[in-house]
N, C-alpha and C. Protein backbone atom coordinates (compact mmCIF):
# COMPACT_ATOMS: atom_id res chain seq x y z
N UNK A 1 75.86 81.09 71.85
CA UNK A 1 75.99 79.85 71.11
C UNK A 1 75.08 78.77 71.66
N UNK A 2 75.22 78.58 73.04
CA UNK A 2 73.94 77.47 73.75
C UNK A 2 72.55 77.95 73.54
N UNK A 3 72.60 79.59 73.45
CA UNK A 3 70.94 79.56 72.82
C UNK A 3 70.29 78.97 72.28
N UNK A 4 71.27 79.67 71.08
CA UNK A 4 71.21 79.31 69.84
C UNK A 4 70.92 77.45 69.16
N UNK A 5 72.07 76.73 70.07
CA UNK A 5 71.48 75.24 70.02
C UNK A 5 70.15 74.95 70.01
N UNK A 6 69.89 75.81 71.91
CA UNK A 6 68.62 75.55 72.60
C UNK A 6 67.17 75.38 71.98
N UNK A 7 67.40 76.78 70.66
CA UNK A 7 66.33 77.41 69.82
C UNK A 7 66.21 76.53 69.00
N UNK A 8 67.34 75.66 68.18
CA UNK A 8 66.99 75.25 66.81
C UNK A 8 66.77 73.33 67.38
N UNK A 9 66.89 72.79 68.69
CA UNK A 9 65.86 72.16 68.93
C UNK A 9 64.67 72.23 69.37
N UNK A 10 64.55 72.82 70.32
CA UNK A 10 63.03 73.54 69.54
C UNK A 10 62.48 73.47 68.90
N UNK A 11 63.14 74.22 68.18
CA UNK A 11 62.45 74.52 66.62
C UNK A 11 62.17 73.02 65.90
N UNK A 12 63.14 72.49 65.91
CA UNK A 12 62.89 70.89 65.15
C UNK A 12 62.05 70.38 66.00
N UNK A 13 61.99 70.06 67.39
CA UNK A 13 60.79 69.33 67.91
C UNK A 13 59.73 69.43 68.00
N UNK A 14 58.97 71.13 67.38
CA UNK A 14 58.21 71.51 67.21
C UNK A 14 57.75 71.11 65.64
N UNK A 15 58.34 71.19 65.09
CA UNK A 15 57.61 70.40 63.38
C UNK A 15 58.05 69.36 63.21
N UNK A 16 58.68 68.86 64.26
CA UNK A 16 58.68 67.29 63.97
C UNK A 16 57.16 66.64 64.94
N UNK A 17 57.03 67.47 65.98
CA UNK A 17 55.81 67.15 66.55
C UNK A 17 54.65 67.69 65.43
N UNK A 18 54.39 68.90 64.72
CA UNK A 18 53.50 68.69 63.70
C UNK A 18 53.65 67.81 62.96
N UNK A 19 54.70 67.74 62.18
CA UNK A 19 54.39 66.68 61.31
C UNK A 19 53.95 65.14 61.48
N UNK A 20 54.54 64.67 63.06
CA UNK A 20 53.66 63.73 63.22
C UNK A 20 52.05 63.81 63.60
N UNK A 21 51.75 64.64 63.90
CA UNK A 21 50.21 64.79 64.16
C UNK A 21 49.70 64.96 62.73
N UNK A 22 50.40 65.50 61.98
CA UNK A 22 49.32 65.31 60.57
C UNK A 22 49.59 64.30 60.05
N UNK A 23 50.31 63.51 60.43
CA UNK A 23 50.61 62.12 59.69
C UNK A 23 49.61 61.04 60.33
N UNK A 24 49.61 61.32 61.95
CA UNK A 24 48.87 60.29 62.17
C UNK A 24 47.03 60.43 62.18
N UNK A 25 46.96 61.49 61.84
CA UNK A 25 45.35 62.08 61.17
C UNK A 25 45.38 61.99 60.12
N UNK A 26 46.40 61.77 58.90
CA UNK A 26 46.26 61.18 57.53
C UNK A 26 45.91 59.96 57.70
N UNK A 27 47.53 59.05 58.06
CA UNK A 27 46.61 57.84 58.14
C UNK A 27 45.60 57.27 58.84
N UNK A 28 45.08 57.96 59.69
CA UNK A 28 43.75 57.20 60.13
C UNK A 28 42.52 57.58 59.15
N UNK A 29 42.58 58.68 58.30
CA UNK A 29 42.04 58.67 57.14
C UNK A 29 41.22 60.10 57.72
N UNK A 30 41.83 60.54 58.70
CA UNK A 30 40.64 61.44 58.57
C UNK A 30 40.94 63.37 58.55
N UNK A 31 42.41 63.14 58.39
CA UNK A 31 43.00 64.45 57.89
C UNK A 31 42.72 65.63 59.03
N UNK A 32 42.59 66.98 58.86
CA UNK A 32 42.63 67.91 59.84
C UNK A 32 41.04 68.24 59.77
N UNK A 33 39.98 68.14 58.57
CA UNK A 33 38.72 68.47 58.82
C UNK A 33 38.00 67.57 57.99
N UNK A 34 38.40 66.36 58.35
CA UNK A 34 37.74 65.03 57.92
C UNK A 34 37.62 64.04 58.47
N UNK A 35 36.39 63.18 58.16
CA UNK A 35 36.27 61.72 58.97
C UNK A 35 36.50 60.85 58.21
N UNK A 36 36.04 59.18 59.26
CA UNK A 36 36.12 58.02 58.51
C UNK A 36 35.15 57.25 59.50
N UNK A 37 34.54 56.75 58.45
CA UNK A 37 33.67 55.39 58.67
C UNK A 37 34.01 54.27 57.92
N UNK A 38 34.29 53.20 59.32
CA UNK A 38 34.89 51.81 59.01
C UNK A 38 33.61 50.79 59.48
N UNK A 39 33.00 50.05 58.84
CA UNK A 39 32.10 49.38 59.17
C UNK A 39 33.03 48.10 58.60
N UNK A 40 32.70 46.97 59.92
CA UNK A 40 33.13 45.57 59.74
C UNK A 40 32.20 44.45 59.77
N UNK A 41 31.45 44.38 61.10
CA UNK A 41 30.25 43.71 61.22
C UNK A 41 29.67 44.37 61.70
N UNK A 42 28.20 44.41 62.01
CA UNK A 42 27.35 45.03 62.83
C UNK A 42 27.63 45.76 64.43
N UNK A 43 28.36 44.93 64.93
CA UNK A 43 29.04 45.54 66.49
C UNK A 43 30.45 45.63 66.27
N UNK A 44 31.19 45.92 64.87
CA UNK A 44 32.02 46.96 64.63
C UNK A 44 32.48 48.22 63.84
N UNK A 45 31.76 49.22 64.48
CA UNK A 45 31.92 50.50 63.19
C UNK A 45 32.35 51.41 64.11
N UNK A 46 33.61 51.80 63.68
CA UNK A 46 34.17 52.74 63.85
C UNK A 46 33.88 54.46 63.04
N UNK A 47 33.66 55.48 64.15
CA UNK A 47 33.56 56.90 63.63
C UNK A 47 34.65 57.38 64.00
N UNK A 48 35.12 58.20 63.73
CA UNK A 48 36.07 59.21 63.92
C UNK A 48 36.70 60.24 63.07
N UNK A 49 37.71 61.27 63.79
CA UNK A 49 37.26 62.89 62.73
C UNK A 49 36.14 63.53 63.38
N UNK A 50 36.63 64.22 62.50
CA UNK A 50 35.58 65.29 62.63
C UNK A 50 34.24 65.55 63.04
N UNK A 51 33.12 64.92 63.54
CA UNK A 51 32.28 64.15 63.59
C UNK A 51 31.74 64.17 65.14
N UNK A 52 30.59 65.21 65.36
CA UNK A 52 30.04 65.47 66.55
C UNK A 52 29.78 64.25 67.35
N UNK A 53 30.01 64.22 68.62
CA UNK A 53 29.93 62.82 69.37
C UNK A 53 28.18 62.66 69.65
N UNK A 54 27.41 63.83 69.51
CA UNK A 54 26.33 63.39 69.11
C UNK A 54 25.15 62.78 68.05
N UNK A 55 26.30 62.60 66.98
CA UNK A 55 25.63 62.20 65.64
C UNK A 55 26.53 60.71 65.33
N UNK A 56 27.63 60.19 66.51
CA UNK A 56 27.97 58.99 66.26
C UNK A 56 27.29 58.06 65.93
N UNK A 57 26.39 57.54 66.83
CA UNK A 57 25.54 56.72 67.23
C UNK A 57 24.71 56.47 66.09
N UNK A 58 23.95 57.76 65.47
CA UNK A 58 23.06 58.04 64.65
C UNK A 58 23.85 57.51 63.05
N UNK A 59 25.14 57.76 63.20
CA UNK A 59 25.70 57.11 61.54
C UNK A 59 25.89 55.74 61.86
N UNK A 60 26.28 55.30 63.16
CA UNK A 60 26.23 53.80 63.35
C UNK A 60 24.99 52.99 63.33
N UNK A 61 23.99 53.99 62.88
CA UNK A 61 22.78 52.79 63.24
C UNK A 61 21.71 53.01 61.44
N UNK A 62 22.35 53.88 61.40
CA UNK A 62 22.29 54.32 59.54
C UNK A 62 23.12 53.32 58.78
N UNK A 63 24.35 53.15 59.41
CA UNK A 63 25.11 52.13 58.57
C UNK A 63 24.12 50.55 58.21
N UNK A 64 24.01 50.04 59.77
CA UNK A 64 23.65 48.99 59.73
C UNK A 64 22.04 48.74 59.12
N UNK A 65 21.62 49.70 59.20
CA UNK A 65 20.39 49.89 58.50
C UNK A 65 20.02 50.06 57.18
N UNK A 66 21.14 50.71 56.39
CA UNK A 66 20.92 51.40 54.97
C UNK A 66 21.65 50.60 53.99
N UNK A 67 23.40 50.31 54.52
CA UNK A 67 24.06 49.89 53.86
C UNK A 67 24.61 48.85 54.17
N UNK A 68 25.47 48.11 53.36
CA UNK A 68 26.07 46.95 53.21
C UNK A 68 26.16 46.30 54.20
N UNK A 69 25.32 45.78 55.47
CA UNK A 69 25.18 45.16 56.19
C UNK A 69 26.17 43.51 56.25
N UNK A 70 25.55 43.19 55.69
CA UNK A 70 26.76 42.07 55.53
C UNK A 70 28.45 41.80 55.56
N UNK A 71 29.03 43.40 54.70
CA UNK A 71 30.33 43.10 53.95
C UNK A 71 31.37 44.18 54.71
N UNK A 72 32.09 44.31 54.70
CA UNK A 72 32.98 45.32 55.47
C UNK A 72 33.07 46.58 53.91
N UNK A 73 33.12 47.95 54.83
CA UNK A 73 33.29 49.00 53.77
C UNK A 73 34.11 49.91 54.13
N UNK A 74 34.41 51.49 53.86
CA UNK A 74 35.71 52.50 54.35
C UNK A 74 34.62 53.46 53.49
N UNK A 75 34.37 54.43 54.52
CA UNK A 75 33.79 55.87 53.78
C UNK A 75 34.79 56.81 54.72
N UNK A 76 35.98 57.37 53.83
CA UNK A 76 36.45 58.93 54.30
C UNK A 76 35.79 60.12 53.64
N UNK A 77 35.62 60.70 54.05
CA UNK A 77 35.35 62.31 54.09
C UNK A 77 35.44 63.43 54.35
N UNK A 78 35.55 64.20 53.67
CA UNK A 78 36.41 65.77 53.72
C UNK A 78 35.31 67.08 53.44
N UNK A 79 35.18 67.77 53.99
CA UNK A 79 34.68 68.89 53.94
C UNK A 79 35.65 70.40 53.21
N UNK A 80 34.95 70.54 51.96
CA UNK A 80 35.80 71.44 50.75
C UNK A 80 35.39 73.02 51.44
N UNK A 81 35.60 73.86 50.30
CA UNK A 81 34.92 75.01 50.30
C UNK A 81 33.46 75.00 49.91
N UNK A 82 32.70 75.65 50.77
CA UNK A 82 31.30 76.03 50.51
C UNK A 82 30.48 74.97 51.02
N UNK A 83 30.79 74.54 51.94
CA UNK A 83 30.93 72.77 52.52
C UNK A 83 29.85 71.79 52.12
N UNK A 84 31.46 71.88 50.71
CA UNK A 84 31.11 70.43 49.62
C UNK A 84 31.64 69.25 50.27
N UNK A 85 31.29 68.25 50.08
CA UNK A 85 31.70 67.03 50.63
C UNK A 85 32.45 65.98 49.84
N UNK A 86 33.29 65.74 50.10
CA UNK A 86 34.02 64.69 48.74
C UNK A 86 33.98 63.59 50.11
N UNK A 87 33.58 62.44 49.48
CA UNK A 87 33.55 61.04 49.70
C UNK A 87 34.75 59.91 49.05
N UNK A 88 35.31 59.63 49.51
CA UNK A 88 36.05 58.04 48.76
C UNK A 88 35.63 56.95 49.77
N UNK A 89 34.89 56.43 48.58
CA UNK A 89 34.60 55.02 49.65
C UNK A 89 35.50 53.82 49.77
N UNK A 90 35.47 52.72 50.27
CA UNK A 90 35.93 51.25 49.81
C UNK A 90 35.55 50.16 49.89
N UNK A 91 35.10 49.02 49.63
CA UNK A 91 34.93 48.19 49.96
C UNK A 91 33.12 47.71 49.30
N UNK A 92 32.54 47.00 49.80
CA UNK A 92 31.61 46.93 48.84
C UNK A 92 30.46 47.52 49.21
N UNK A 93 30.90 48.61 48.58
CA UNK A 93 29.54 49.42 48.56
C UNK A 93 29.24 49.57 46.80
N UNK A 94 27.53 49.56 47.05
CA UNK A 94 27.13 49.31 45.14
C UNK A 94 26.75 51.17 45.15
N UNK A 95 27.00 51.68 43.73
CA UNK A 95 26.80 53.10 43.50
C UNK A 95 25.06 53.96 44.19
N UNK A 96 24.34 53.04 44.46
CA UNK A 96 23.29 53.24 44.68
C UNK A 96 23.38 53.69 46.22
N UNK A 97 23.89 52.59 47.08
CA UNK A 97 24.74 52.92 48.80
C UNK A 97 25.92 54.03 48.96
N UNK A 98 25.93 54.24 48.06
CA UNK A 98 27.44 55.27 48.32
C UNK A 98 26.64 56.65 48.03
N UNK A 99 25.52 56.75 46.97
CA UNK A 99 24.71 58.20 46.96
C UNK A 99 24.16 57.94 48.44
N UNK A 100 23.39 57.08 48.80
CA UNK A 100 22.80 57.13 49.61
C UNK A 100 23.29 57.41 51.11
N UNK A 101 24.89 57.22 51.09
CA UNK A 101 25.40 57.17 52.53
C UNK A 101 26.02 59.10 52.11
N UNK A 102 26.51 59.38 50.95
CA UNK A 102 26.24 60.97 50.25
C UNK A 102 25.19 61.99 51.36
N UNK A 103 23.83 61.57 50.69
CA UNK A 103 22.91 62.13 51.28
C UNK A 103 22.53 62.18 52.48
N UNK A 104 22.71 60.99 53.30
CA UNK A 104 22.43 60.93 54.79
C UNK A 104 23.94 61.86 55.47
N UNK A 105 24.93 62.06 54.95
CA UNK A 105 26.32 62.13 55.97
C UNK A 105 25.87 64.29 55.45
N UNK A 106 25.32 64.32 53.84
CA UNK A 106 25.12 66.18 54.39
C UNK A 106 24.12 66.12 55.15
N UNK A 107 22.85 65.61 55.15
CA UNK A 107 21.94 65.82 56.03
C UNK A 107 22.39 65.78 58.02
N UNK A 108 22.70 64.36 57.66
CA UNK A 108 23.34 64.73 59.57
C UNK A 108 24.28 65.12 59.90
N UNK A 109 25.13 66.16 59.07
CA UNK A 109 26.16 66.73 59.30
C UNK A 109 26.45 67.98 58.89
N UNK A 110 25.33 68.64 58.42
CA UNK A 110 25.34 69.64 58.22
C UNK A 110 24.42 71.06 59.35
């Protein structure tokens, strides 16, 4: 009977510990094989996810260079099957910056 207790906490603290780890990789936006780029001002952009610690630097200096320099934005991203890339952006980015941050994130991340 005390096994038996023993086992089925356990057992609950074990998917209660998953489930908070996928919760708190949802909300930071960047899921189990996805990132996020948070650009605020120039000396604040956040990477994180998925996202080689050698290509940080390189999307932080793409940001401030390519796109919306001025305005604060949110690019999450997910890697599909056949590694397609789905993007949701936020904030003000114009359709022209959002292909363009598209093309630079398969190129340095692929």
């Amino acid at each position: 009977m005390v096994q038996g207790v023993i086992v089925a906490v356990l057992v609950v603290t074990l998917i209660a510990a998953l489930v908070v780890g996928r919760r708190a990789s949802w909300l930071a936006g960047t899921g189990s094989n996805g990132f996020l780029i948070r650009y605020r001002t120039r000396d604040s952009i956040d990477v994180r996810g998925r996202v080689p610690k050698g290509k940080v630097l390189e999307i932080k200096e793409f940001c401030v260079r390519n796109l919306a320099a001025d305005r604060p934005f949110t690019i999450r991203g997910t890697w599909g099957p056949g590694k397609t890339l789905s993007l949701r952006c936020t904030g003000a980015l114009s359709a022209a910056e959002r292909q363009r941050a598209r093309n630079f994130l398969i190129q340095c991340l692929d």
